[in-house]
Protein backbone atom coordinates (compact mmCIF):
# COMPACT_ATOMS: atom_id res chain seq x y z
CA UNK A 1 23.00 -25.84 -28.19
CA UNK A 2 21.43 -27.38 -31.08
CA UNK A 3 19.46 -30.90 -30.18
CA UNK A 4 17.34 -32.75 -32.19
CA UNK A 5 13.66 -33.93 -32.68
CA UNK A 6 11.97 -36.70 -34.75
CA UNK A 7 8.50 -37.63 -34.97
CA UNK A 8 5.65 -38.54 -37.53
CA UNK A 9 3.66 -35.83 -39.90
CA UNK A 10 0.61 -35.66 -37.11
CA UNK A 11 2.59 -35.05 -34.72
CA UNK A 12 3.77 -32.33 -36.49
CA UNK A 13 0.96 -30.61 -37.25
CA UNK A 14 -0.21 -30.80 -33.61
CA UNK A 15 2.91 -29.25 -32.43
CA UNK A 16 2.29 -26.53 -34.97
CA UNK A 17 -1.51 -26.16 -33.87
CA UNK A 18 -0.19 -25.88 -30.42
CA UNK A 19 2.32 -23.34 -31.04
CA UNK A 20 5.25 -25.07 -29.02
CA UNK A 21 7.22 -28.09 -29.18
CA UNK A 22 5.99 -29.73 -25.76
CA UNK A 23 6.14 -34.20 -26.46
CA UNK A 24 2.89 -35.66 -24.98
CA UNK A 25 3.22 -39.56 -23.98
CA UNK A 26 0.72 -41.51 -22.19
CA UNK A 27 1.48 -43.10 -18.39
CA UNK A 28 2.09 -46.72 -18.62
CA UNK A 29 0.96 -49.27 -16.01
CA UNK A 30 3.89 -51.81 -15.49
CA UNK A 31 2.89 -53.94 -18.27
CA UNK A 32 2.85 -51.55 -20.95
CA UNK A 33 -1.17 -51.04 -21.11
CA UNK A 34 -2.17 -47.20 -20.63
CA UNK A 35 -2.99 -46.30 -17.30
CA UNK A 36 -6.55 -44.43 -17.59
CA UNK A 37 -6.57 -42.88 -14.07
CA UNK A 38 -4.55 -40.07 -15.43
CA UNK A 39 -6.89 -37.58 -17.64
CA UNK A 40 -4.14 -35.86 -18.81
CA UNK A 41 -1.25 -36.86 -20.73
CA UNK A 42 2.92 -36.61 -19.08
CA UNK A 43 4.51 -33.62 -20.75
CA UNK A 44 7.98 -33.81 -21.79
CA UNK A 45 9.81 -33.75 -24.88
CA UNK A 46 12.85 -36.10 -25.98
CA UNK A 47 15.75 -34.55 -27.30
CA UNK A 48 18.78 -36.05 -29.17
CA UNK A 49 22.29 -34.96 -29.40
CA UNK A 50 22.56 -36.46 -32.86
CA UNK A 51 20.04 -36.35 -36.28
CA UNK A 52 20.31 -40.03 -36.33
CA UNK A 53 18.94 -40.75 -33.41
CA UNK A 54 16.00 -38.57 -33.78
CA UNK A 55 15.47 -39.74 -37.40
CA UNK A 56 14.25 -42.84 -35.59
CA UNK A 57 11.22 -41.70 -34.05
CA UNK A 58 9.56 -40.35 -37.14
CA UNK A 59 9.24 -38.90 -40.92
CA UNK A 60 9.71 -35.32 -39.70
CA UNK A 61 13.21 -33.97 -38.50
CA UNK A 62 13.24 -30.79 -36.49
CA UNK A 63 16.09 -28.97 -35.62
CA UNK A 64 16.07 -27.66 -32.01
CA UNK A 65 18.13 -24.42 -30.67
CA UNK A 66 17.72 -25.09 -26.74
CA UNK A 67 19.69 -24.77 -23.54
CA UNK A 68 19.05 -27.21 -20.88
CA UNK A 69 18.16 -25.99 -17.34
CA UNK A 70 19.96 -27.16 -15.03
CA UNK A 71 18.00 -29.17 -12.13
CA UNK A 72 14.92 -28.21 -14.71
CA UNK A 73 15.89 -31.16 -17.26
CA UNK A 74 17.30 -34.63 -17.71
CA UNK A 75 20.60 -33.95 -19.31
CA UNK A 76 23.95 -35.29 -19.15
CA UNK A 77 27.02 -34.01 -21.27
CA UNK A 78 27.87 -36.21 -23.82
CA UNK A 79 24.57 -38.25 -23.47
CA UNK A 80 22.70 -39.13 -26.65
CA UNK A 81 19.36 -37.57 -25.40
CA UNK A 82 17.94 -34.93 -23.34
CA UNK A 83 14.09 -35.05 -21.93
CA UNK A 84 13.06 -31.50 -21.64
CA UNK A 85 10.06 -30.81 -19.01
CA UNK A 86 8.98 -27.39 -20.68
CA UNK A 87 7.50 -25.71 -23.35
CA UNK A 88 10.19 -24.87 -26.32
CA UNK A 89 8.64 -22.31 -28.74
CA UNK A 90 8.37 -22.45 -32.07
CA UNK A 91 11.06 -19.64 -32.80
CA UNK A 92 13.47 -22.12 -31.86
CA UNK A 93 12.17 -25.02 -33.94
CA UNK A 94 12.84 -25.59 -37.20
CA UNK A 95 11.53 -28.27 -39.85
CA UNK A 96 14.58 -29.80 -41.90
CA UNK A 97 13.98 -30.74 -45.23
CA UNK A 98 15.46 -33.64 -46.73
């Protein structure tokens, strides 16, 4: 299946340095303040079904070939995004150039 990916030029190059596409979001206390107990970041990436959508979460648009797992990731047919609890390599990534 082919999702979608958008997010700004640093995050890009991180996701390059790292070799995978694999989202990193801090964990939020209730009112939106970063909750420091956790030294390491949540892992997950966000997916969208359409460009569009993904175009809204940065400058960069990546093109994603991926399969969700069933029980393994948050999907639902005919939802507009997918949250994806894995490493996707780069071989399946690809920048999109406007």
């Amino acid at each position: 299946m082919v999702f979608w990916h958008g997010c700004p030029e640093d995050a890009w190059e991180e996701i390059q340095a790292e070799g995978v596409l694999w989202g990193r979001r801090a964990v939020l206390n209730a009112d939106g303040t970063v909750n420091n107990e956790y030294k390491q970041p949540s892992r997950c990436t966000y997916l969208a079904a359409k460009q569009e959508e993904a175009r809204h979460y940065g400058t960069v648009l990546l093109r994603v070939e991926y399969e969700p797992g069933e029980g393994t990731d948050n999907y639902a047919e005919g939802c507009w995004q997918v949250r994806v609890y894995s490493p996707i390599p780069l071989a399946q990534v690809q920048r999109v150039e406007d």
